[in-house]
PDB file of N, CA and C in Angstrom:
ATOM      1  N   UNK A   1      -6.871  43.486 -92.311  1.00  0.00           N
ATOM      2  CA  UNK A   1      -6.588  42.652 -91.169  1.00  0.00           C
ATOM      3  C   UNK A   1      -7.492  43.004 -89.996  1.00  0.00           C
ATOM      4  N   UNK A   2      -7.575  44.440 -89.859  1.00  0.00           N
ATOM      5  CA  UNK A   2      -8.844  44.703 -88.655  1.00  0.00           C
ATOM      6  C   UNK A   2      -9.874  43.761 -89.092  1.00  0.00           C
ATOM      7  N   UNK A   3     -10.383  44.293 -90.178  1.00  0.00           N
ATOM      8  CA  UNK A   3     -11.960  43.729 -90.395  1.00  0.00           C
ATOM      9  C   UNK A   3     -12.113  42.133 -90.351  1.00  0.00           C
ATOM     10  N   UNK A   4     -10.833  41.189 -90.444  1.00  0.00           N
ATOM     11  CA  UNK A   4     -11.139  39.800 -89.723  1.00  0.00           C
ATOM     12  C   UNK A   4     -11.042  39.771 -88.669  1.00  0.00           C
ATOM     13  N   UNK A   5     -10.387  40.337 -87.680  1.00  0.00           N
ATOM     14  CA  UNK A   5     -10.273  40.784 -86.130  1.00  0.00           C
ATOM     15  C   UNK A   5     -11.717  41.051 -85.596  1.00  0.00           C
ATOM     16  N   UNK A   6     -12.160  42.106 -86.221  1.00  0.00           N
ATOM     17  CA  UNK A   6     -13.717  42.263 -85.965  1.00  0.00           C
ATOM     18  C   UNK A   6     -14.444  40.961 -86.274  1.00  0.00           C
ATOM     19  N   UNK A   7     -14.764  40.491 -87.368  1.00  0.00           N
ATOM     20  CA  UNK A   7     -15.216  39.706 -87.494  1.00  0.00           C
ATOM     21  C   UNK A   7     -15.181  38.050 -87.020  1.00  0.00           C
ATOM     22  N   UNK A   8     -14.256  37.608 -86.254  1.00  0.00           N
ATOM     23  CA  UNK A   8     -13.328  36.958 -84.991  1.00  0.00           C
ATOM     24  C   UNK A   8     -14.122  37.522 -83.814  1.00  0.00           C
ATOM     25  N   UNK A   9     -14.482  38.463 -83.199  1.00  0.00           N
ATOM     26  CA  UNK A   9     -14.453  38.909 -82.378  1.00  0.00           C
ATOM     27  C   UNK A   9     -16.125  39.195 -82.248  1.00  0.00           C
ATOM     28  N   UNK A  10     -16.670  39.458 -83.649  1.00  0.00           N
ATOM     29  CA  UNK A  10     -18.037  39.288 -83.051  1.00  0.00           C
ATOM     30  C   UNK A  10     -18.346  37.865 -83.186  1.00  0.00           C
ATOM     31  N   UNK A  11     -18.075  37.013 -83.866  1.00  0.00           N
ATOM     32  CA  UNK A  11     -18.243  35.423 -83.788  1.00  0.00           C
ATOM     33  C   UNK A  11     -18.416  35.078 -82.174  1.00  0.00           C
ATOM     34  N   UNK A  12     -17.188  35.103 -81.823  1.00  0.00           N
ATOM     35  CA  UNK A  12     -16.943  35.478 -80.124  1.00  0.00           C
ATOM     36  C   UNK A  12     -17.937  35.750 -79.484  1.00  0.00           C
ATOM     37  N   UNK A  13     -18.312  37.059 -79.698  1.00  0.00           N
ATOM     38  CA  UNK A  13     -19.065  37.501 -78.971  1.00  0.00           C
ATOM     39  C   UNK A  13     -20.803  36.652 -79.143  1.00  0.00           C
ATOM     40  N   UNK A  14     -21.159  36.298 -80.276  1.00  0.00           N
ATOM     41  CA  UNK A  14     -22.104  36.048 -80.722  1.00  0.00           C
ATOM     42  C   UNK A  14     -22.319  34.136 -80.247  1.00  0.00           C
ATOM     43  N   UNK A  15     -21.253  33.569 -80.392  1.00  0.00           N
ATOM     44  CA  UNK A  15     -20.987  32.004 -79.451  1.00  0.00           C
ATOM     45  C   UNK A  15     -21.412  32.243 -77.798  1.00  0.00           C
ATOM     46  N   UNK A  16     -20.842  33.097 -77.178  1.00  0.00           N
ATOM     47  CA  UNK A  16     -21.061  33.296 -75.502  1.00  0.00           C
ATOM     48  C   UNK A  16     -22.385  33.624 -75.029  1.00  0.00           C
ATOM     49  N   UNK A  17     -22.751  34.397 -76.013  1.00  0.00           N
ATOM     50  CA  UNK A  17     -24.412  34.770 -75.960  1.00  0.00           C
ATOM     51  C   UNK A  17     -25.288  33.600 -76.332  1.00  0.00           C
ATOM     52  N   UNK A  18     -24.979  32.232 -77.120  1.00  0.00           N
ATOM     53  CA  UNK A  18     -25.401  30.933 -77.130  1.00  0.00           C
ATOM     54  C   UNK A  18     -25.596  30.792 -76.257  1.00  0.00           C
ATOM     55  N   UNK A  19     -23.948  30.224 -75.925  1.00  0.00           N
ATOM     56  CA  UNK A  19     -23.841  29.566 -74.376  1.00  0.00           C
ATOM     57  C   UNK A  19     -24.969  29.894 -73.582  1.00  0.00           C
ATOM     58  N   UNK A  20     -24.373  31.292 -72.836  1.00  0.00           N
ATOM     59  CA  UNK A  20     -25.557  31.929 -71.647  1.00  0.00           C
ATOM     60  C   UNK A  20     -26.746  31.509 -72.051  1.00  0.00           C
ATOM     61  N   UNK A  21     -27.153  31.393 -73.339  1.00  0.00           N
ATOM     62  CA  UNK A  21     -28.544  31.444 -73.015  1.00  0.00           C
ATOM     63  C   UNK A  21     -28.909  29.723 -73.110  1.00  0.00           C
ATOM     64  N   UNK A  22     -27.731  28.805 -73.187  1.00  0.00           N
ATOM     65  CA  UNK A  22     -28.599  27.487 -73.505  1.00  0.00           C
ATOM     66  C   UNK A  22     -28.114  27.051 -72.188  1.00  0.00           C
ATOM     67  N   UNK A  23     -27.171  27.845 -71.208  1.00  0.00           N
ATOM     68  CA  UNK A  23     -26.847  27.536 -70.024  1.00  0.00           C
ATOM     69  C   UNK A  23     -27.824  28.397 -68.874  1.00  0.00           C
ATOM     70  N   UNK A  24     -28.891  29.141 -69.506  1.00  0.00           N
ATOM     71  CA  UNK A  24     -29.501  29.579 -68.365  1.00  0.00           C
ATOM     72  C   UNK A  24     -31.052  28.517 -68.298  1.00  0.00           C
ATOM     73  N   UNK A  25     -31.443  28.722 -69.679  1.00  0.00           N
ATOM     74  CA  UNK A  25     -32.640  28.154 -69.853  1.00  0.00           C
ATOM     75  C   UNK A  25     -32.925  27.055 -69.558  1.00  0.00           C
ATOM     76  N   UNK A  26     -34.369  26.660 -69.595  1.00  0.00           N
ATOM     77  CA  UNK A  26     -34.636  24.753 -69.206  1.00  0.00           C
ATOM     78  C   UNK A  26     -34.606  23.827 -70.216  1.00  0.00           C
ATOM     79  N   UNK A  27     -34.409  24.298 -71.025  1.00  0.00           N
ATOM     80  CA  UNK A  27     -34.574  23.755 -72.256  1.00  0.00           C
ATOM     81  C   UNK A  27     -33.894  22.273 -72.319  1.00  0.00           C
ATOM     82  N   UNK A  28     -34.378  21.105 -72.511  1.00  0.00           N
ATOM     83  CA  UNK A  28     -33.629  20.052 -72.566  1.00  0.00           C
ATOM     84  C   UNK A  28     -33.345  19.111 -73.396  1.00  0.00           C
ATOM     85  N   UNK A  29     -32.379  18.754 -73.603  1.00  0.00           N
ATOM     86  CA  UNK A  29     -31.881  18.011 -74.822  1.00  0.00           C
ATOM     87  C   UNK A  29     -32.950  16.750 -75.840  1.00  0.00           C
ATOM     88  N   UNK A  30     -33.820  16.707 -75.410  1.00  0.00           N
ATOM     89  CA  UNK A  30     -35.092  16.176 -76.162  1.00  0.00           C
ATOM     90  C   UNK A  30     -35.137  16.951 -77.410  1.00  0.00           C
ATOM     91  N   UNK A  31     -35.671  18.226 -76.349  1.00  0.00           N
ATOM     92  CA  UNK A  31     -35.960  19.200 -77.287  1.00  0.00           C
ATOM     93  C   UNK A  31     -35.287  20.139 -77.550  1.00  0.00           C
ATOM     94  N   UNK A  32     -34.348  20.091 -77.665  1.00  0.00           N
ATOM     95  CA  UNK A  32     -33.320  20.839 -78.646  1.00  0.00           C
ATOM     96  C   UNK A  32     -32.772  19.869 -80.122  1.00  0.00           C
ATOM     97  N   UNK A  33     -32.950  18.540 -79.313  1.00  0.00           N
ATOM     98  CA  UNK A  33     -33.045  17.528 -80.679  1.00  0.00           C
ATOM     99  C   UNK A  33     -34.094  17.294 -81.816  1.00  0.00           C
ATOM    100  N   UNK A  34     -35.474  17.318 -81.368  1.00  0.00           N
ATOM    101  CA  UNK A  34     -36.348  17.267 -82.077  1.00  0.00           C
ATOM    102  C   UNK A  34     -36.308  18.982 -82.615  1.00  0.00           C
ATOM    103  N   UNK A  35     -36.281  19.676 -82.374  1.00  0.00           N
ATOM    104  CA  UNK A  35     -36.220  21.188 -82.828  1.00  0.00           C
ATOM    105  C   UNK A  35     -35.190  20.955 -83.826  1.00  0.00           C
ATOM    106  N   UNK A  36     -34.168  20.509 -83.613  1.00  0.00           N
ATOM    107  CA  UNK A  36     -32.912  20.164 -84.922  1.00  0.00           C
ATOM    108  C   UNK A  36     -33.386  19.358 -86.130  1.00  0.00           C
ATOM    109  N   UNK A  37     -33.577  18.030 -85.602  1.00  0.00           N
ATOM    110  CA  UNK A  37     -34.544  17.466 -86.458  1.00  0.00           C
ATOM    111  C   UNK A  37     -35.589  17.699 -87.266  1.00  0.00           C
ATOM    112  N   UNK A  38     -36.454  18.665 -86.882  1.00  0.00           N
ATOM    113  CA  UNK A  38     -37.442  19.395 -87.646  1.00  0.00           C
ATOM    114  C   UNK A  38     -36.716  20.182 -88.560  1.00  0.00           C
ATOM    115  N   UNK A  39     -35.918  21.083 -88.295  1.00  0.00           N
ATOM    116  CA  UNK A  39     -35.339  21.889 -89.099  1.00  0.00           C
ATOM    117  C   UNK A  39     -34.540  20.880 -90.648  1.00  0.00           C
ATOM    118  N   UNK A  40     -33.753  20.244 -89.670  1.00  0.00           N
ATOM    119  CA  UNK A  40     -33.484  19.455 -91.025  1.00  0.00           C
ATOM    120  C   UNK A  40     -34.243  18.984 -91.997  1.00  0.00           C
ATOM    121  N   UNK A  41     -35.310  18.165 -91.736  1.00  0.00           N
ATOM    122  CA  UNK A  41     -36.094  17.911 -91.926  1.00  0.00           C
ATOM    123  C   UNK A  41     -37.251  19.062 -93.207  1.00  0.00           C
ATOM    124  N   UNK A  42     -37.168  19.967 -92.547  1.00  0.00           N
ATOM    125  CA  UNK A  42     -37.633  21.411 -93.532  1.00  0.00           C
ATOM    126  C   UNK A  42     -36.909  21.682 -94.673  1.00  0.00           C
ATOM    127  N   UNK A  43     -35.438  21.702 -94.327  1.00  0.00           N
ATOM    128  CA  UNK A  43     -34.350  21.539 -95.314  1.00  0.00           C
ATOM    129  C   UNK A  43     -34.511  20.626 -96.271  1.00  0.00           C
ATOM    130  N   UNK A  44     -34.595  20.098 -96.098  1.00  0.00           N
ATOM    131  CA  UNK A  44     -34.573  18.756 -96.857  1.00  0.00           C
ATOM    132  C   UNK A  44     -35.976  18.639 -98.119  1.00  0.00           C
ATOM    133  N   UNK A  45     -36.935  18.832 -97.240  1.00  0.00           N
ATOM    134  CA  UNK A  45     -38.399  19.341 -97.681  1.00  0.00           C
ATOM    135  C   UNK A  45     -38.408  20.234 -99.036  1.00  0.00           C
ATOM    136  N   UNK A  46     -37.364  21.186 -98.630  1.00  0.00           N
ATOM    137  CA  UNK A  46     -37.323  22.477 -99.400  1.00  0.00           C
ATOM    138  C   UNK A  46     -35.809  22.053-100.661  1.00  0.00           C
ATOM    139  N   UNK A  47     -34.886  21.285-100.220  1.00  0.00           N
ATOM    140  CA  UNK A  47     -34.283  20.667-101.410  1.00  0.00           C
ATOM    141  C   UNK A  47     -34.994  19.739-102.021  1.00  0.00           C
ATOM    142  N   UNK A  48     -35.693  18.949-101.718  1.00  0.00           N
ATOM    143  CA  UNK A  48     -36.605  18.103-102.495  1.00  0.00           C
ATOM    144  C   UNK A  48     -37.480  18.766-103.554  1.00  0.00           C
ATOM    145  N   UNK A  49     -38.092  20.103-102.972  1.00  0.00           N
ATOM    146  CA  UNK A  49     -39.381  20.629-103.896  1.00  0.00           C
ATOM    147  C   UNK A  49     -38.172  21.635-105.172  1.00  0.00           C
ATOM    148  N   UNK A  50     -37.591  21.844-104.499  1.00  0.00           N
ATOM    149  CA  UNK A  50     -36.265  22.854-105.832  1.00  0.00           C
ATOM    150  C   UNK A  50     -35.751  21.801-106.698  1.00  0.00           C
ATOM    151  N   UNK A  51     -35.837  20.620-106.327  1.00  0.00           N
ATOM    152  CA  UNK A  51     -35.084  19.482-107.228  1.00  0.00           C
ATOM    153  C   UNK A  51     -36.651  19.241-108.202  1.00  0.00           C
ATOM    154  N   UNK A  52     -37.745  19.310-108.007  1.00  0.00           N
ATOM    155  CA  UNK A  52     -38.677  18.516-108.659  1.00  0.00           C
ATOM    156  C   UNK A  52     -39.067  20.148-109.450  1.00  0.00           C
ATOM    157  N   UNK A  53     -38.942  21.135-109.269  1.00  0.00           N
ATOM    158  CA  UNK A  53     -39.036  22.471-109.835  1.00  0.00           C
ATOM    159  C   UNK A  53     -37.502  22.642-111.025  1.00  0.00           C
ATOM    160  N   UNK A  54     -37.004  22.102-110.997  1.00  0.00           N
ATOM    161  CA  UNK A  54     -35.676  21.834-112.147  1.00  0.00           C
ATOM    162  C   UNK A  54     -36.123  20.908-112.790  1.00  0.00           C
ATOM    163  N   UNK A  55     -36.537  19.813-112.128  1.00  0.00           N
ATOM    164  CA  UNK A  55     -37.380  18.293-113.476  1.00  0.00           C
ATOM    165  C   UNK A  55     -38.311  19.063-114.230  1.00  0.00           C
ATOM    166  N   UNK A  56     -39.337  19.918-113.457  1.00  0.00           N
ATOM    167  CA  UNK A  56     -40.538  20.216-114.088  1.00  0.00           C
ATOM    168  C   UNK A  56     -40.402  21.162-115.042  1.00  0.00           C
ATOM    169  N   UNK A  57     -39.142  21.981-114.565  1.00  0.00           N
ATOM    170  CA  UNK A  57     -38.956  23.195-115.503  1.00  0.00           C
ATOM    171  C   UNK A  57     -39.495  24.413-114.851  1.00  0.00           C
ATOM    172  N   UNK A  58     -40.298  23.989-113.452  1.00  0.00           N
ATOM    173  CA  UNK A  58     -41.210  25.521-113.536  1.00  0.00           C
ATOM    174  C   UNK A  58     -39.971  26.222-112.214  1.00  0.00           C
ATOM    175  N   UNK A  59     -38.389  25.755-112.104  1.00  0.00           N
ATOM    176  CA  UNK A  59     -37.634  26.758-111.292  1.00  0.00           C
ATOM    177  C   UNK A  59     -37.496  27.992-111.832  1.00  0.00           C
ATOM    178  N   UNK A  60     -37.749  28.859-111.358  1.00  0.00           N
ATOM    179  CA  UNK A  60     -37.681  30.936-111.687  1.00  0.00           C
ATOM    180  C   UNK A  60     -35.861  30.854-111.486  1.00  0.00           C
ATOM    181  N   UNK A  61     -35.642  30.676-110.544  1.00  0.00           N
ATOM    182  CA  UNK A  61     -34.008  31.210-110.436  1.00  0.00           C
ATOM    183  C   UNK A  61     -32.746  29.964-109.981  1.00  0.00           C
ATOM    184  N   UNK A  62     -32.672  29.311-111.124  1.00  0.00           N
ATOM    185  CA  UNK A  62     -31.574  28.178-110.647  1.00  0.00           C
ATOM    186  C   UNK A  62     -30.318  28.074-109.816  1.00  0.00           C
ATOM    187  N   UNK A  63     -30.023  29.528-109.405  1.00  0.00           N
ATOM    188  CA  UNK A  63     -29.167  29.599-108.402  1.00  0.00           C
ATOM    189  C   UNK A  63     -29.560  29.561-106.781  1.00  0.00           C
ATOM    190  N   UNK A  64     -30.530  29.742-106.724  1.00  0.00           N
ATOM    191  CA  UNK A  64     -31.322  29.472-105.598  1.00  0.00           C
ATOM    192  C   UNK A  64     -31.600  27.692-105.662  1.00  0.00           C
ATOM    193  N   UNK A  65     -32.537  27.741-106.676  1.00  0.00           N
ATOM    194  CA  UNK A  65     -32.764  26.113-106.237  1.00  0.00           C
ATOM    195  C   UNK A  65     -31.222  24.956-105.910  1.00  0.00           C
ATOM    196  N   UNK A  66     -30.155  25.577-106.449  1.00  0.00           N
ATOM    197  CA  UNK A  66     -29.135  24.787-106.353  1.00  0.00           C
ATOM    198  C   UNK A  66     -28.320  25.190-104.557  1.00  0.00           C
ATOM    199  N   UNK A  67     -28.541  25.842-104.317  1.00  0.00           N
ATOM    200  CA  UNK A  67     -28.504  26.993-102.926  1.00  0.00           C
ATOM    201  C   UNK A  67     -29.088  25.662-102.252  1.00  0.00           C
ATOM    202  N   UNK A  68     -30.637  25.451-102.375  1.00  0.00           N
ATOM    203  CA  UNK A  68     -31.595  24.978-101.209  1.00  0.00           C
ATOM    204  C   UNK A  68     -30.911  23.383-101.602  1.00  0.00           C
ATOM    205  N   UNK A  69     -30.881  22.608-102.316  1.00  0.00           N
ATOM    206  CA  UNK A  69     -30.379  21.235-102.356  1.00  0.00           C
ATOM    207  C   UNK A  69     -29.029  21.161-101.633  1.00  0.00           C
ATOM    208  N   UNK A  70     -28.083  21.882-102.099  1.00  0.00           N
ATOM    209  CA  UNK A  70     -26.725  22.393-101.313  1.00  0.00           C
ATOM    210  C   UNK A  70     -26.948  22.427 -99.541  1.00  0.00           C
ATOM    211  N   UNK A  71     -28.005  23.217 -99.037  1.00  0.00           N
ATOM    212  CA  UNK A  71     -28.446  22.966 -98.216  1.00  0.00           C
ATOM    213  C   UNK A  71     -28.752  21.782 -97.450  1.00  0.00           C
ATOM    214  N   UNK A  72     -29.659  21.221 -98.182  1.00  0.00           N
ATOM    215  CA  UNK A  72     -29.866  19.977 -98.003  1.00  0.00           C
ATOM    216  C   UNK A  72     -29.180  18.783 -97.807  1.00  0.00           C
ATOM    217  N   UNK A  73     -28.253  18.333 -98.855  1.00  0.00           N
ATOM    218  CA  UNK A  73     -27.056  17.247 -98.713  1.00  0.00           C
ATOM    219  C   UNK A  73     -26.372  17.897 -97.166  1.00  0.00           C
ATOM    220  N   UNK A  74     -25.885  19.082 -97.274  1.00  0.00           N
ATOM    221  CA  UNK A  74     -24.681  19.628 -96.241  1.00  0.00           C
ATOM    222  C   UNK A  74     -25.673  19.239 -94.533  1.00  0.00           C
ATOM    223  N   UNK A  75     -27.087  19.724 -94.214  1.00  0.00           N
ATOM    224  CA  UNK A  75     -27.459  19.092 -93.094  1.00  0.00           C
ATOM    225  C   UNK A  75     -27.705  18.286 -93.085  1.00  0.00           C
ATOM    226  N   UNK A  76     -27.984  17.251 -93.671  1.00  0.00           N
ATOM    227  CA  UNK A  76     -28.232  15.554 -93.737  1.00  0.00           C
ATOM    228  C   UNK A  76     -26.820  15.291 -93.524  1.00  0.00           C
ATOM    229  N   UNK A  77     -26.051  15.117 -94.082  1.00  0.00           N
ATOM    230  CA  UNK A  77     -24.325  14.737 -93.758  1.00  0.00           C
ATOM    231  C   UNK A  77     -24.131  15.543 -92.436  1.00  0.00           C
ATOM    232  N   UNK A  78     -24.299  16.571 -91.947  1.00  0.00           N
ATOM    233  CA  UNK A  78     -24.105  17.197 -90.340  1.00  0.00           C
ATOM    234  C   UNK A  78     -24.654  16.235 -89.019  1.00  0.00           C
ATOM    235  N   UNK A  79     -26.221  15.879 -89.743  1.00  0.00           N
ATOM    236  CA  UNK A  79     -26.907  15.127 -88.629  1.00  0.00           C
ATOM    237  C   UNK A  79     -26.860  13.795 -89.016  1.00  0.00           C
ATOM    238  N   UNK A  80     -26.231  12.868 -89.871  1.00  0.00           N
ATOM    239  CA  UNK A  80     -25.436  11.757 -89.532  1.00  0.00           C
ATOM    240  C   UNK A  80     -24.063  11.453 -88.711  1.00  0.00           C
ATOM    241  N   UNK A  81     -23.416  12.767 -89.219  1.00  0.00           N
ATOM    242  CA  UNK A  81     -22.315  13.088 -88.243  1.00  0.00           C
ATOM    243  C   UNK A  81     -22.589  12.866 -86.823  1.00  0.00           C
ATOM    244  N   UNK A  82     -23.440  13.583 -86.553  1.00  0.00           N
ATOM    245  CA  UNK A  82     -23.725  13.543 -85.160  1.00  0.00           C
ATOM    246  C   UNK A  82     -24.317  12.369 -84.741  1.00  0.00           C
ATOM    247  N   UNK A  83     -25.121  12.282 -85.436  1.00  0.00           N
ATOM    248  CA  UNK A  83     -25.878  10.831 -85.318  1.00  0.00           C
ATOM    249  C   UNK A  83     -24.498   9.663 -84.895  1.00  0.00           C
ATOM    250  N   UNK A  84     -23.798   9.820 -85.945  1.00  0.00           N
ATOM    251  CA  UNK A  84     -22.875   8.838 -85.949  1.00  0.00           C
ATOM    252  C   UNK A  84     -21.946   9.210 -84.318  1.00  0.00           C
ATOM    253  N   UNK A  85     -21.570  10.303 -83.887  1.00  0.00           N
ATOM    254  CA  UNK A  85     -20.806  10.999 -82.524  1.00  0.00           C
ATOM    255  C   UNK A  85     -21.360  10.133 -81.369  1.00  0.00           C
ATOM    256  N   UNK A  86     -23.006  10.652 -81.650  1.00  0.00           N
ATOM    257  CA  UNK A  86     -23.843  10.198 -80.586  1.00  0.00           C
ATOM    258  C   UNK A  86     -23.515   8.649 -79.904  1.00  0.00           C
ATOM    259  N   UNK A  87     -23.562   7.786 -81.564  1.00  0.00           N
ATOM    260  CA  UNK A  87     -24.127   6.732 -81.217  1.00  0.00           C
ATOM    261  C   UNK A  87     -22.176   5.777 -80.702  1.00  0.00           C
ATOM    262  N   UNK A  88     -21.234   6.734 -81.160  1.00  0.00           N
ATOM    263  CA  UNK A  88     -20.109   6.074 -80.942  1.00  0.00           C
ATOM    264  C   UNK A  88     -19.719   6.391 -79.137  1.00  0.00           C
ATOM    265  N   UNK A  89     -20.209   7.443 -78.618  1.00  0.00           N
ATOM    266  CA  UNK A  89     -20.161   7.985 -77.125  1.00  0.00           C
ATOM    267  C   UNK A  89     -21.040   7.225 -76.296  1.00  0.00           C
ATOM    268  N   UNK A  90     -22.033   6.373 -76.888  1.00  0.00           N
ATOM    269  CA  UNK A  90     -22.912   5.523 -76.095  1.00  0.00           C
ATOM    270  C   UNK A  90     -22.010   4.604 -75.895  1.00  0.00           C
ATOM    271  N   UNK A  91     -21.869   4.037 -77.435  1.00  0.00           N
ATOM    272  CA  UNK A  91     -20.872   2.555 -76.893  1.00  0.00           C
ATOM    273  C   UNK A  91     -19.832   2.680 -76.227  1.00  0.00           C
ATOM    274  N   UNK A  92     -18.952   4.026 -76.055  1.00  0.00           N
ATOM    275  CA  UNK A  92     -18.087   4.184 -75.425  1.00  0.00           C
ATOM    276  C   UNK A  92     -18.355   3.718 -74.133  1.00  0.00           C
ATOM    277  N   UNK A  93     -19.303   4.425 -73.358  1.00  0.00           N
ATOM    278  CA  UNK A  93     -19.750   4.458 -72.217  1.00  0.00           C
ATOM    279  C   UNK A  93     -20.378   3.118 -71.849  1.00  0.00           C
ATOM    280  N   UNK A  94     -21.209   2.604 -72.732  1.00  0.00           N
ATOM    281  CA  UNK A  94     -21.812   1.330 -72.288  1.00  0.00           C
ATOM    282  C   UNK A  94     -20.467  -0.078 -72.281  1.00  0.00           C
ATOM    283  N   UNK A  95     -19.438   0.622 -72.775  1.00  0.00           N
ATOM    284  CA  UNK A  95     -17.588  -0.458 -72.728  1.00  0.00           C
ATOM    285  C   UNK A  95     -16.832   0.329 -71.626  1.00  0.00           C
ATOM    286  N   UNK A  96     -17.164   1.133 -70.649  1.00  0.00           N
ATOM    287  CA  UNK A  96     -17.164   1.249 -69.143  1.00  0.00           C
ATOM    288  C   UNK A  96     -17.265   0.555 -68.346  1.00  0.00           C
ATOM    289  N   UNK A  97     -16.137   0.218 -67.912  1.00  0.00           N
ATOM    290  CA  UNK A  97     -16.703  -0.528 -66.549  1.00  0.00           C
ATOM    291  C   UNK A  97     -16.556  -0.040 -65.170  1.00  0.00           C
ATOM    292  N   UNK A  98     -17.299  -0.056 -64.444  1.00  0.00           N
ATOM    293  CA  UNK A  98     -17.677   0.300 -63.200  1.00  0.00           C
ATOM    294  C   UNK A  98     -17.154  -0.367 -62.022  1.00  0.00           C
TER     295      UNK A  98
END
């Protein structure tokens, strides 16, 4: 029971240290989007080439390549999610009236 307490607790600790730092910096939501995007994007890259390394036969360790596709589906479904958040908080706002 400690050791989920700890582990609770550095989560904690490890979220606030986000924060601070995406609340100190200039960093702006452009580019924290396109930086996301890329990444996915890499993901995706890298489930694609593990999927064509299982067709070809030449995958070394099939638990990995199934790892990186796993990968893949799970951030593509994250950043439609959001995609989808995004685009439902616009219309929210743009069915505001002033």
């Amino acid at each position: 029971m400690t050791s989920s307490i700890d582990k609770l607790s550095s989560l904690n600790t490890i979220a606030k240290t986000a924060v601070d730092k995406a609340g100190t910096s200039n960093t702006d939501f452009s580019k924290i989007l396109k930086e996301s995007l890329e990444e996915v994007n890499d993901t995706q890259v890298r489930g694609d080439r593990a999927m064509a390394d299982i067709a070809t036969g030449e995958v070394k360790d099939l638990h990995q390549a199934a790892i990186a596709i796993n990968k893949a589906e799970t951030s593509m479904k994250m950043m439609l999610e959001i995609r989808n958040k995004a685009l439902n908080a616009y219309k929210e706002i743009a069915r505001t009236q002033i």
